[in-house]
PDB file of N, CA and C in Angstrom:
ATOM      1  N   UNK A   1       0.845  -1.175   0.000  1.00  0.00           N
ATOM      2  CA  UNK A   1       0.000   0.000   0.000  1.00  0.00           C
ATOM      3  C   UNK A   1       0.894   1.243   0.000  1.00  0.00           C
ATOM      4  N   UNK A   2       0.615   2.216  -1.295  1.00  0.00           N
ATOM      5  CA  UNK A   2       1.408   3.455  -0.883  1.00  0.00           C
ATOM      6  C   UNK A   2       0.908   4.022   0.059  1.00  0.00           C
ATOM      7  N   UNK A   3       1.908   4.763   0.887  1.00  0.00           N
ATOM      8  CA  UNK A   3       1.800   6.077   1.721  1.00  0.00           C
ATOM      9  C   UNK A   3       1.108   7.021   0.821  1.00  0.00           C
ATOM     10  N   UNK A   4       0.567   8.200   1.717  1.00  0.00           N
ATOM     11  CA  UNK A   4       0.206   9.590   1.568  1.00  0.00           C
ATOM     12  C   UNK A   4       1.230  10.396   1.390  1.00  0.00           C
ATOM     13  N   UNK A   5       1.106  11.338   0.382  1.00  0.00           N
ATOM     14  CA  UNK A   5       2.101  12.430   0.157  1.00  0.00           C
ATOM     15  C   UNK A   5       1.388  13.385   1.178  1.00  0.00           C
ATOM     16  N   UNK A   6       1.944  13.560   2.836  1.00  0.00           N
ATOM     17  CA  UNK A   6       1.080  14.630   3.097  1.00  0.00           C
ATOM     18  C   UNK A   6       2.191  15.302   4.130  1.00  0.00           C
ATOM     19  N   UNK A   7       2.480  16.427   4.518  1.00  0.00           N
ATOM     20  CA  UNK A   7       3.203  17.366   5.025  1.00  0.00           C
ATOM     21  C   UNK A   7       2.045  17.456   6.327  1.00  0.00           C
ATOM     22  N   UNK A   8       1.844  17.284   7.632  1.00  0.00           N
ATOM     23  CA  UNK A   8       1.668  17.552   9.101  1.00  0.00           C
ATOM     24  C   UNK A   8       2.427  18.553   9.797  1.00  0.00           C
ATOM     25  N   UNK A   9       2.588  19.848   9.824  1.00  0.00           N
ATOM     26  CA  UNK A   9       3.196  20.536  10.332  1.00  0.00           C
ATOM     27  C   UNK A   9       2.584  20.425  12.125  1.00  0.00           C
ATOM     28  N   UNK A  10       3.846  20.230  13.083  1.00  0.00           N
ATOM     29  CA  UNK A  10       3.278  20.541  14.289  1.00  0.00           C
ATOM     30  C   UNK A  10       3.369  21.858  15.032  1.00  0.00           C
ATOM     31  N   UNK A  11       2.458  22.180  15.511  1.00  0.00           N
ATOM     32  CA  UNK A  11       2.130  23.156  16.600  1.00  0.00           C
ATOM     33  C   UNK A  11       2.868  23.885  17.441  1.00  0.00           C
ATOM     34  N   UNK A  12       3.769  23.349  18.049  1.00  0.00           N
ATOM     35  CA  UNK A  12       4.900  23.215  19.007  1.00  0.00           C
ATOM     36  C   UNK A  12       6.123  22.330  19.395  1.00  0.00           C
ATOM     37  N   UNK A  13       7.036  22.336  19.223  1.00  0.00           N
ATOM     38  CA  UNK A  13       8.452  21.432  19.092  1.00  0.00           C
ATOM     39  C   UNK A  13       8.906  21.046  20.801  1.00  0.00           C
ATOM     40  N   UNK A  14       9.372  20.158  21.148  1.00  0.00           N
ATOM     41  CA  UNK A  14      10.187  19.905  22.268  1.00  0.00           C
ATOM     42  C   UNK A  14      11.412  19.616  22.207  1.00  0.00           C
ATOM     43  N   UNK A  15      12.282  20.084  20.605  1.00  0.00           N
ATOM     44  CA  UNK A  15      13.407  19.922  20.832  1.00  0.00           C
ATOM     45  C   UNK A  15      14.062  21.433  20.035  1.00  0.00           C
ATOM     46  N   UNK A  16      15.276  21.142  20.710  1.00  0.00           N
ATOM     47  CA  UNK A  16      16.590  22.312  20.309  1.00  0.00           C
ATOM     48  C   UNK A  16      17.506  22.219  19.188  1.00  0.00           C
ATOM     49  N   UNK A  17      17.930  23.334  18.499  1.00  0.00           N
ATOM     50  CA  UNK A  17      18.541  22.821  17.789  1.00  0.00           C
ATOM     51  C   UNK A  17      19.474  22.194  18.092  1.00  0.00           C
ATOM     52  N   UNK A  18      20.481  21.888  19.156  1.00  0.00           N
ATOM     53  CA  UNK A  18      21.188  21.376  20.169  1.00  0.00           C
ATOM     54  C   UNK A  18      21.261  19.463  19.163  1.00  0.00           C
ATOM     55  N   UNK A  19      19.465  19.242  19.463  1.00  0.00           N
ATOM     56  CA  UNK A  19      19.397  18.169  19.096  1.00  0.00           C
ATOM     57  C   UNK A  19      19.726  17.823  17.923  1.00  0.00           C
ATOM     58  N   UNK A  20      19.646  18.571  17.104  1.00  0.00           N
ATOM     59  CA  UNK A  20      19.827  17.934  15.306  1.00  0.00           C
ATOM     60  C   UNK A  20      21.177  17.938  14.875  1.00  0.00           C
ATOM     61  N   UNK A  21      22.132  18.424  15.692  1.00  0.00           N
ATOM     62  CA  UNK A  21      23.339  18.272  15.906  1.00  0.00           C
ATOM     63  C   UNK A  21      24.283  17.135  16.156  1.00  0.00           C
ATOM     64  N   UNK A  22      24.697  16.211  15.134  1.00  0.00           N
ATOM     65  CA  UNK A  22      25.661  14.667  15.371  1.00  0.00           C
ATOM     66  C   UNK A  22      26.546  15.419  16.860  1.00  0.00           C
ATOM     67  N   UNK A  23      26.543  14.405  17.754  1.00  0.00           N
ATOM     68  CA  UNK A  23      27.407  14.456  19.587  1.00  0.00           C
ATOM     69  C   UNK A  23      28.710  14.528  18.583  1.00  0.00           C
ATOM     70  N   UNK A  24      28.949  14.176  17.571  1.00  0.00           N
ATOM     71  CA  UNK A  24      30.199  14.077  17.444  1.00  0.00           C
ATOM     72  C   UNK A  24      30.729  15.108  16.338  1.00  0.00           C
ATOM     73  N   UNK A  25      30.058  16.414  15.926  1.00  0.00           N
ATOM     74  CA  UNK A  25      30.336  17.559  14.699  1.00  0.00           C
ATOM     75  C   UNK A  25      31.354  17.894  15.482  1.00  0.00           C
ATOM     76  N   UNK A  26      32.365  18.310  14.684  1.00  0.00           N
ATOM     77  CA  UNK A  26      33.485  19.343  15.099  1.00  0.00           C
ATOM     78  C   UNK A  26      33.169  20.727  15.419  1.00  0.00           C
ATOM     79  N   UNK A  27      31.990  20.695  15.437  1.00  0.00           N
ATOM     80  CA  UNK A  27      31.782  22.903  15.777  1.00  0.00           C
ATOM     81  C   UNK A  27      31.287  22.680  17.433  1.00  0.00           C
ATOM     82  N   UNK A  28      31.127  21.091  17.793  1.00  0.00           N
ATOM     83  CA  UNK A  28      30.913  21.280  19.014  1.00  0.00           C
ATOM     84  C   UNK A  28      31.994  21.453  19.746  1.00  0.00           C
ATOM     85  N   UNK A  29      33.620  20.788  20.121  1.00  0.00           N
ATOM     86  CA  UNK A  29      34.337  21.071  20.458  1.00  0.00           C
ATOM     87  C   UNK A  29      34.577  22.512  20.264  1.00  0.00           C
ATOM     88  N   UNK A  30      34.889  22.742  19.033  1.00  0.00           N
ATOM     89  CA  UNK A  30      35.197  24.739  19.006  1.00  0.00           C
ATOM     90  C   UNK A  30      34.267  25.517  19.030  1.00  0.00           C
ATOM     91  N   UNK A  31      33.326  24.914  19.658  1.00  0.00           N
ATOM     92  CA  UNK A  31      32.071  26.048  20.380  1.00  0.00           C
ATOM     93  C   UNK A  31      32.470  26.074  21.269  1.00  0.00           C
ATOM     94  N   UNK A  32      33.106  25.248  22.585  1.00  0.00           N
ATOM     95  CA  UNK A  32      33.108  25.035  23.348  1.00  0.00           C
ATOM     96  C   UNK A  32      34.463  26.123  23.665  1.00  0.00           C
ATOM     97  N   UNK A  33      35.852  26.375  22.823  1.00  0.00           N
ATOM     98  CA  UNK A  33      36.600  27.163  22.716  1.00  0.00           C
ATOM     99  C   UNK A  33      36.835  28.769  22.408  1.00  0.00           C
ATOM    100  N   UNK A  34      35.307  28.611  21.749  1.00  0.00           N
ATOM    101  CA  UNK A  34      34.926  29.924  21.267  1.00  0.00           C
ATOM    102  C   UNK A  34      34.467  30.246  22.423  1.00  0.00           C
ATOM    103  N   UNK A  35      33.719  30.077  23.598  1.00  0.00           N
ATOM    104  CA  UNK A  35      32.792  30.159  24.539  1.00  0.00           C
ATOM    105  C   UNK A  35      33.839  30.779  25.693  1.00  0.00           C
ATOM    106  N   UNK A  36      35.011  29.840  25.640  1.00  0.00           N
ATOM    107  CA  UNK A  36      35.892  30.405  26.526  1.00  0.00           C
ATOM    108  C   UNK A  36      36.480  31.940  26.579  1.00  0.00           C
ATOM    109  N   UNK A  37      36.464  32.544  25.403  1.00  0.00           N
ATOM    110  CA  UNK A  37      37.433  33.768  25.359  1.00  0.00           C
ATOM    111  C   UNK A  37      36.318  34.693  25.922  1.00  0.00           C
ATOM    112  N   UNK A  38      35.505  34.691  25.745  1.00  0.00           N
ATOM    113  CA  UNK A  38      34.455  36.020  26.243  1.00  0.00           C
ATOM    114  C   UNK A  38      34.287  35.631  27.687  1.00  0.00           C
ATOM    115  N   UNK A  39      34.477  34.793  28.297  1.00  0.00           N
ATOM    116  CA  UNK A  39      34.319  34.672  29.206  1.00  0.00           C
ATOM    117  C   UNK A  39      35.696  35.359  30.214  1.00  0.00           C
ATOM    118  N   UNK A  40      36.571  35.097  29.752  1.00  0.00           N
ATOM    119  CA  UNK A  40      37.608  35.908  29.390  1.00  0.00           C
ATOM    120  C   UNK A  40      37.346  37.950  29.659  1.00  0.00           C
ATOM    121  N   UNK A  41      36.753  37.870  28.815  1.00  0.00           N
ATOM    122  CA  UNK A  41      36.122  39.470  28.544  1.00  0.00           C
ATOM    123  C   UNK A  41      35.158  40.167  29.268  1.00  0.00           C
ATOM    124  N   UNK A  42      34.698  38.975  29.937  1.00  0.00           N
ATOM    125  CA  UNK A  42      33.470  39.542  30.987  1.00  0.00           C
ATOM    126  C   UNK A  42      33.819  40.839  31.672  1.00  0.00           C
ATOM    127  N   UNK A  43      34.531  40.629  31.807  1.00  0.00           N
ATOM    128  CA  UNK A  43      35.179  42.784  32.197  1.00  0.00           C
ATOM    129  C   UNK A  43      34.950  43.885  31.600  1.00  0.00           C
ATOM    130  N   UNK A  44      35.513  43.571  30.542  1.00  0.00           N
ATOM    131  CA  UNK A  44      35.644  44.794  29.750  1.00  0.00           C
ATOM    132  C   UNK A  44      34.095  44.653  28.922  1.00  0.00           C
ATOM    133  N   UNK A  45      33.622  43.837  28.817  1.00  0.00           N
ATOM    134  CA  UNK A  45      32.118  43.661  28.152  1.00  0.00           C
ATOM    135  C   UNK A  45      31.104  44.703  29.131  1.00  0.00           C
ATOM    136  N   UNK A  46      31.480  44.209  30.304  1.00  0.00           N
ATOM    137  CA  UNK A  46      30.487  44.480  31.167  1.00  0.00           C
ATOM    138  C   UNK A  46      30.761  46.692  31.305  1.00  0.00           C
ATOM    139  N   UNK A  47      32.037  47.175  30.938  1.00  0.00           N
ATOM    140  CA  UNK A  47      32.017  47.986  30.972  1.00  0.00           C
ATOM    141  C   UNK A  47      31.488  48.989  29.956  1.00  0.00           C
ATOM    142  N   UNK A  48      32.262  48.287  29.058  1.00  0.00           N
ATOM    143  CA  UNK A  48      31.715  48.526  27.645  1.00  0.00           C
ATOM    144  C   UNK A  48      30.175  48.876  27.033  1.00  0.00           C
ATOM    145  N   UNK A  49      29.339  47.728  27.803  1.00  0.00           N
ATOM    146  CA  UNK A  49      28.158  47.848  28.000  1.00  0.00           C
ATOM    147  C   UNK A  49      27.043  48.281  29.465  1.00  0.00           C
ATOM    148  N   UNK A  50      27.471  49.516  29.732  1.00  0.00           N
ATOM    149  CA  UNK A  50      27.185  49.863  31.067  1.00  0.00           C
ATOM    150  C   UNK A  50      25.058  49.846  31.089  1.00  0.00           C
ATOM    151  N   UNK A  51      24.793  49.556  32.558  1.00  0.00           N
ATOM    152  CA  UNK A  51      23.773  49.795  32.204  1.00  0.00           C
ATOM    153  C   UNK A  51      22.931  51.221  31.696  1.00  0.00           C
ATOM    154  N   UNK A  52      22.171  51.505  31.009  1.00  0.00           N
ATOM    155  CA  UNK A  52      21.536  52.578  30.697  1.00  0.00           C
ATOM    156  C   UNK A  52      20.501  52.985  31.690  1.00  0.00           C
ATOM    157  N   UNK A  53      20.859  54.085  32.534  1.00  0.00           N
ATOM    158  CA  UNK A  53      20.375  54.479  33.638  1.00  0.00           C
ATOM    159  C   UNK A  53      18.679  54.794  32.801  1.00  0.00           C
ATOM    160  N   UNK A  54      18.597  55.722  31.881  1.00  0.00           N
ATOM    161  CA  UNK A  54      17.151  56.163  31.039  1.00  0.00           C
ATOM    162  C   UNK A  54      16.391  54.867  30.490  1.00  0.00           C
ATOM    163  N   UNK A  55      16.752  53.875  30.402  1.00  0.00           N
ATOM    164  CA  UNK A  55      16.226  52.407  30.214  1.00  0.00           C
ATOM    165  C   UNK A  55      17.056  51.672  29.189  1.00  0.00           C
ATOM    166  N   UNK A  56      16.063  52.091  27.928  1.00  0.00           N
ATOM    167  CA  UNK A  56      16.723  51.832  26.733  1.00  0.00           C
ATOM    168  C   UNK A  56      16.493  50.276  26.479  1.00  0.00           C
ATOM    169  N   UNK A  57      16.860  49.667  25.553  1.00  0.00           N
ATOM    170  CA  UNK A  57      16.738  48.154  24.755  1.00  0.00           C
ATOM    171  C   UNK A  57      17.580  47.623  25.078  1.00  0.00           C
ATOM    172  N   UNK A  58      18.116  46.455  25.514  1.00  0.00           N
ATOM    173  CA  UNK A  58      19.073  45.417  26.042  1.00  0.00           C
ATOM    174  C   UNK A  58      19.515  45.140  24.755  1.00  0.00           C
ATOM    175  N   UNK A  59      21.555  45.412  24.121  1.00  0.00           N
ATOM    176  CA  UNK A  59      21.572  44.949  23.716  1.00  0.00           C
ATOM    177  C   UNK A  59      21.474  43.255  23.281  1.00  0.00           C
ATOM    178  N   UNK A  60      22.618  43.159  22.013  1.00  0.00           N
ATOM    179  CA  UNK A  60      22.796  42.009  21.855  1.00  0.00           C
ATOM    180  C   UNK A  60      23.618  41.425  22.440  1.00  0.00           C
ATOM    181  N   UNK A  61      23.953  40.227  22.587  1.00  0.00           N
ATOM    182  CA  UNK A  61      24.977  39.702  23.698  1.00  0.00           C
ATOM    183  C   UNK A  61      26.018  39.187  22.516  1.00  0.00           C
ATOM    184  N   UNK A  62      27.271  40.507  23.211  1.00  0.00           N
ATOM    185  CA  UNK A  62      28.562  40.448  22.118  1.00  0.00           C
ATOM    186  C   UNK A  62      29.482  38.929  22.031  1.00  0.00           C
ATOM    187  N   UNK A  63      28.658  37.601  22.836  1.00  0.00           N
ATOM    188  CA  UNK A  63      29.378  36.282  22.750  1.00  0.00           C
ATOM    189  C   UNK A  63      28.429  36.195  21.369  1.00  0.00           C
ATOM    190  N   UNK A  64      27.582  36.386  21.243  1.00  0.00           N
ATOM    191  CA  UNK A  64      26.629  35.892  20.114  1.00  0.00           C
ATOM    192  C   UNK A  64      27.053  36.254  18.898  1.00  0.00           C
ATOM    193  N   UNK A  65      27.388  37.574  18.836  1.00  0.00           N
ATOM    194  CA  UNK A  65      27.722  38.268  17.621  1.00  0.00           C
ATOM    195  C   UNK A  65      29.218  37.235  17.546  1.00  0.00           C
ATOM    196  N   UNK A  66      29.961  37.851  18.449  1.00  0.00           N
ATOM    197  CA  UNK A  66      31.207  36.541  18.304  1.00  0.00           C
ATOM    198  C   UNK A  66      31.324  35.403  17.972  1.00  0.00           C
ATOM    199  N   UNK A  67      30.717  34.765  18.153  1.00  0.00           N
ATOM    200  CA  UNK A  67      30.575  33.609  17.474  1.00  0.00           C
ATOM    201  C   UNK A  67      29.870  33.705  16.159  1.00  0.00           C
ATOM    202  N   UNK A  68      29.146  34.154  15.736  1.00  0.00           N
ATOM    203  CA  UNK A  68      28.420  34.546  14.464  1.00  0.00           C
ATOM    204  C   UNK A  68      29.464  34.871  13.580  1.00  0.00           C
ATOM    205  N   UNK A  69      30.263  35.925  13.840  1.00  0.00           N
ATOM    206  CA  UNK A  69      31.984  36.304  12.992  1.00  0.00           C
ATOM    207  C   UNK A  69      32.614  35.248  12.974  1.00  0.00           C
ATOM    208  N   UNK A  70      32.770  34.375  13.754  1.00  0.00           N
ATOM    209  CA  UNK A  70      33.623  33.216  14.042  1.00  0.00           C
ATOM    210  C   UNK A  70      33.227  32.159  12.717  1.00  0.00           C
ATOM    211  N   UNK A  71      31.591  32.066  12.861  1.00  0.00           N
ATOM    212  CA  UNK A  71      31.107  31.042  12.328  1.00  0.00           C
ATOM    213  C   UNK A  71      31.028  31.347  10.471  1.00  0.00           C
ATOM    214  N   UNK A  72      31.014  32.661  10.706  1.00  0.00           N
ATOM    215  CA  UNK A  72      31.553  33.348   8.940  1.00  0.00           C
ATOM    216  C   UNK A  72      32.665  33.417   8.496  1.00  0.00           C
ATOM    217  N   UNK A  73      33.686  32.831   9.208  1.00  0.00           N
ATOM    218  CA  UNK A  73      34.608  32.745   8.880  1.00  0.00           C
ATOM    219  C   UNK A  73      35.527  31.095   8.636  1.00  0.00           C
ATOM    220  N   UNK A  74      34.675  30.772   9.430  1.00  0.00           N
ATOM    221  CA  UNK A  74      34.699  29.113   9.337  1.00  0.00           C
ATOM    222  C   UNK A  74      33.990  28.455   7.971  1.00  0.00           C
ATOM    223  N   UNK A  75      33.205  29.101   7.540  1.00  0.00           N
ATOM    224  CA  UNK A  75      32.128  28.769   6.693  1.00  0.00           C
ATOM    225  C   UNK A  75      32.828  28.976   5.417  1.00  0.00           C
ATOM    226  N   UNK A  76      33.439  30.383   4.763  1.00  0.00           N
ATOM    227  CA  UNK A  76      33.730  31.833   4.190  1.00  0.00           C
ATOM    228  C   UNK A  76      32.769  32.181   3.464  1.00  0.00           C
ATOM    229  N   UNK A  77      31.878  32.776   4.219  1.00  0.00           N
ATOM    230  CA  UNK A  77      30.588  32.865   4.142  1.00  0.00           C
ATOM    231  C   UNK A  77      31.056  34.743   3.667  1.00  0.00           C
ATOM    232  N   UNK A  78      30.705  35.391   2.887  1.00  0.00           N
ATOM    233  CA  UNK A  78      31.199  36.599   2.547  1.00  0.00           C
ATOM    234  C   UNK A  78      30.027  37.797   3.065  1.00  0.00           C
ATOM    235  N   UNK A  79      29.306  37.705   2.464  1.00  0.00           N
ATOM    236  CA  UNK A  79      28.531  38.778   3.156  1.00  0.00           C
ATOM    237  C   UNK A  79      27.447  38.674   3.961  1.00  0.00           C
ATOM    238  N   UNK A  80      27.707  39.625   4.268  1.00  0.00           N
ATOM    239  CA  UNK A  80      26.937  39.627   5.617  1.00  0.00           C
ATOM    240  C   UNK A  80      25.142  39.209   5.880  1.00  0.00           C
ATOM    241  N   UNK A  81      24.585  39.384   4.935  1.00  0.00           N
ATOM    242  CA  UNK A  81      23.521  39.581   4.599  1.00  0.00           C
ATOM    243  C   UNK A  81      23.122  37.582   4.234  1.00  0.00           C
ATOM    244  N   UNK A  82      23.878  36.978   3.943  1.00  0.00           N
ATOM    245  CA  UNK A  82      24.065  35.198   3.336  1.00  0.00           C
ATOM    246  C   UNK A  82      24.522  34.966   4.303  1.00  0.00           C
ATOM    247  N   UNK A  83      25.196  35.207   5.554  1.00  0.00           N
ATOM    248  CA  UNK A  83      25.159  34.871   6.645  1.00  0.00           C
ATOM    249  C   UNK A  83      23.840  34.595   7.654  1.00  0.00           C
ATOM    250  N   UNK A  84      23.473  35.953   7.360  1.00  0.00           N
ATOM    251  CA  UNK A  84      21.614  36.289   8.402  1.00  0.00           C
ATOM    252  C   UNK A  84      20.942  35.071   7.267  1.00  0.00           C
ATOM    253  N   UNK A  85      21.237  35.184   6.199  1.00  0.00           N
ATOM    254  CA  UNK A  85      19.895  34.156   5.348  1.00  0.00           C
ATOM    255  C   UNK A  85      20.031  32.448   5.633  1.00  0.00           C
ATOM    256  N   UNK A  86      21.521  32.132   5.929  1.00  0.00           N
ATOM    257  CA  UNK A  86      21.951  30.448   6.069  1.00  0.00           C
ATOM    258  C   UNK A  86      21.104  30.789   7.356  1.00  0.00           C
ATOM    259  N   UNK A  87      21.325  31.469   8.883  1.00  0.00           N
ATOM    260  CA  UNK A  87      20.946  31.459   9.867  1.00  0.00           C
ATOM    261  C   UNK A  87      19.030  31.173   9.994  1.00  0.00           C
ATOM    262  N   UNK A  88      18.673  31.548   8.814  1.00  0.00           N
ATOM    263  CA  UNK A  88      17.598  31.959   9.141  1.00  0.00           C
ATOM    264  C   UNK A  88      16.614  30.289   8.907  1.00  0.00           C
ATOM    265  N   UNK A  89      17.609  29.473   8.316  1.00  0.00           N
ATOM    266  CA  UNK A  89      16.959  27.871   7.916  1.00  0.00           C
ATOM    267  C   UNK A  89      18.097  27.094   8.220  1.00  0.00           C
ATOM    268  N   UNK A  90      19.431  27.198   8.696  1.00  0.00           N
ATOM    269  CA  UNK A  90      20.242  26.585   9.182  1.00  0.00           C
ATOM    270  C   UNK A  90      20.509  25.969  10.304  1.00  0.00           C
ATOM    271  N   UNK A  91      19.648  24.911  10.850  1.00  0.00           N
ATOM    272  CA  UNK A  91      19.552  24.893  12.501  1.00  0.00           C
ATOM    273  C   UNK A  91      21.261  24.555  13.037  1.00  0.00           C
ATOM    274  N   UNK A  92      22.012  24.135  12.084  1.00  0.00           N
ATOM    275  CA  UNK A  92      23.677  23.860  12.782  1.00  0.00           C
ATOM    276  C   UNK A  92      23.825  25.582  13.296  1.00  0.00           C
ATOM    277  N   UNK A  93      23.852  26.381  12.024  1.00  0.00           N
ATOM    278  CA  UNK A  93      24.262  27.758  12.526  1.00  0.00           C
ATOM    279  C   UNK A  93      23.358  28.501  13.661  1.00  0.00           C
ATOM    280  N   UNK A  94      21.976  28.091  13.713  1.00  0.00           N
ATOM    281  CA  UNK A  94      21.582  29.086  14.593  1.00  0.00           C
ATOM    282  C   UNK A  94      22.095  28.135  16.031  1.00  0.00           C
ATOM    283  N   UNK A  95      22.430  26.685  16.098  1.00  0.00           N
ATOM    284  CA  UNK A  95      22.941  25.834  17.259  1.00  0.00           C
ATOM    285  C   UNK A  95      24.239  26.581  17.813  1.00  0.00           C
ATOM    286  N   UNK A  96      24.936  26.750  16.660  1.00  0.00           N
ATOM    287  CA  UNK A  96      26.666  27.381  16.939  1.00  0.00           C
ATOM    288  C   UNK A  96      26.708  28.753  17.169  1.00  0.00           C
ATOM    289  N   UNK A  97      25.947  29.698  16.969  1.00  0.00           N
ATOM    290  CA  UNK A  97      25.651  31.086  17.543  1.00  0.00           C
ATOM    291  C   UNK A  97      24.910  31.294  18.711  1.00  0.00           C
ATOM    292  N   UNK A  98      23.916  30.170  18.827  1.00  0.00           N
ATOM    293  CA  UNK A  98      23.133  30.112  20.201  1.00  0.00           C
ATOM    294  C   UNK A  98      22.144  30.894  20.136  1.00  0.00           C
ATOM    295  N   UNK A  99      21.226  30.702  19.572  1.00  0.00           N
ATOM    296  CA  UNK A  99      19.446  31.291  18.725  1.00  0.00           C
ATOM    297  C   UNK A  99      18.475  29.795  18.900  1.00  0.00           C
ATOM    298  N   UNK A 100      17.785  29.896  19.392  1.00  0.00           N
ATOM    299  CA  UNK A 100      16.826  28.914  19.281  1.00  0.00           C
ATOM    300  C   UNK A 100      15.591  29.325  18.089  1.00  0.00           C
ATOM    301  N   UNK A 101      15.068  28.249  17.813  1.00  0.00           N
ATOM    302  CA  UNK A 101      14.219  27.882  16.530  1.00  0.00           C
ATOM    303  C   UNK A 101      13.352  29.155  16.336  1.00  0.00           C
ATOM    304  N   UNK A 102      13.020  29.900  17.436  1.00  0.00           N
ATOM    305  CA  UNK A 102      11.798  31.025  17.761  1.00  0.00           C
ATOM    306  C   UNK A 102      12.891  32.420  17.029  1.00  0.00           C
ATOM    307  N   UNK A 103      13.896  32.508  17.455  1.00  0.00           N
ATOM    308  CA  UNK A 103      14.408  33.426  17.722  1.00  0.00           C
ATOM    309  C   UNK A 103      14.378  34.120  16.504  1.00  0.00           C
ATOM    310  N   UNK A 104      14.006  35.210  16.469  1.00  0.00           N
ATOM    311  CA  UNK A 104      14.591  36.036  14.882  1.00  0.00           C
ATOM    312  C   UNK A 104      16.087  36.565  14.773  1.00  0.00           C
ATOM    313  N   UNK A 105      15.769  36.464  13.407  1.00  0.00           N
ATOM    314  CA  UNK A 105      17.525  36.727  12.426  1.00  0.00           C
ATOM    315  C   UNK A 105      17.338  37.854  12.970  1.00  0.00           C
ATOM    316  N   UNK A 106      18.976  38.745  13.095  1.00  0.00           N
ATOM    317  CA  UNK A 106      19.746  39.758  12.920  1.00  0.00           C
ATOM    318  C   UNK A 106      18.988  40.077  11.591  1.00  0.00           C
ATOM    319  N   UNK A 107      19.621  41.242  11.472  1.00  0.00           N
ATOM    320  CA  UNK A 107      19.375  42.581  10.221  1.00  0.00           C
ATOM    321  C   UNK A 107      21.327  43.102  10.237  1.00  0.00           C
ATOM    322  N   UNK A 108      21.579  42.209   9.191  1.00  0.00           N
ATOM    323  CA  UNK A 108      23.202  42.558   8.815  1.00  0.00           C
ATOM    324  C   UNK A 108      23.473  43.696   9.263  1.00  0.00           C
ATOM    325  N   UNK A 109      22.773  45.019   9.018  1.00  0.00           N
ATOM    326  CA  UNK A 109      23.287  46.624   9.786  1.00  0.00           C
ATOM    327  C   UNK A 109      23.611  46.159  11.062  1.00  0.00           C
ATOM    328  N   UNK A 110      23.269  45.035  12.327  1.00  0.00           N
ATOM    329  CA  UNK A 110      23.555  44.901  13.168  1.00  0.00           C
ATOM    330  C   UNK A 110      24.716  44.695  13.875  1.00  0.00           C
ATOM    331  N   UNK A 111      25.780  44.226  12.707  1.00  0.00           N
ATOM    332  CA  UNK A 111      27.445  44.330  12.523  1.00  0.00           C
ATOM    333  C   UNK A 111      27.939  44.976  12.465  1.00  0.00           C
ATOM    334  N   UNK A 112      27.830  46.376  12.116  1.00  0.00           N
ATOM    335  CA  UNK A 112      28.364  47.312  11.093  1.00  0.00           C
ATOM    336  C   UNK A 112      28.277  48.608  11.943  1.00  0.00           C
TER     337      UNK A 112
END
């Protein structure tokens, strides 16, 4: 008996991109290296980004962007703009920048 050609989209997911990730890709180890240097930086980040006494929008978190440069360069992914677009259906890249499935793309001006 054939199957149905039919597409079921679900509702709500219980997994991460975390999961679709082989335990054994190489971007997991050098995530894990990349992760280290800002941690590193927590100083000068934290100054850098003082809080805004008038309120203002929380930036972005400069490990994220870091790794995002990291991951364009690993890739040689050239502009900036084909970077935000792999991210935007790429669950390895949004795993290795640290964006979950919900999260919206950057807007390339966000580099710059």
């Amino acid at each position: 008996m054939r199957g149905a050609d039919t597409f079921t989209e679900s509702l709500f997911t219980m997994r991460r991109p975390d999961d679709f990730v082989p335990k054994s890709h190489p971007l997991r180890s050098f995530r894990t290296m990349a992760n280290q240097a800002p941690v590193k930086m927590n100083r000068l980040f934290a100054e850098m980004y003082e809080a805004d006494i008038k309120g203002g929008r929380p930036s972005i978190a400069p490990e994220k962007l870091m790794r995002a440069m990291l991951f364009q360069v690993l890739y040689s992914i050239r502009p900036m703009r084909q970077l935000m677009e792999q991210t935007q259906y790429n669950l390895l890249f949004r795993c290795y920048i640290g964006r979950s499935t919900d999260d919206a793309v950057w807007v390339p001006p966000v580099f710059t």
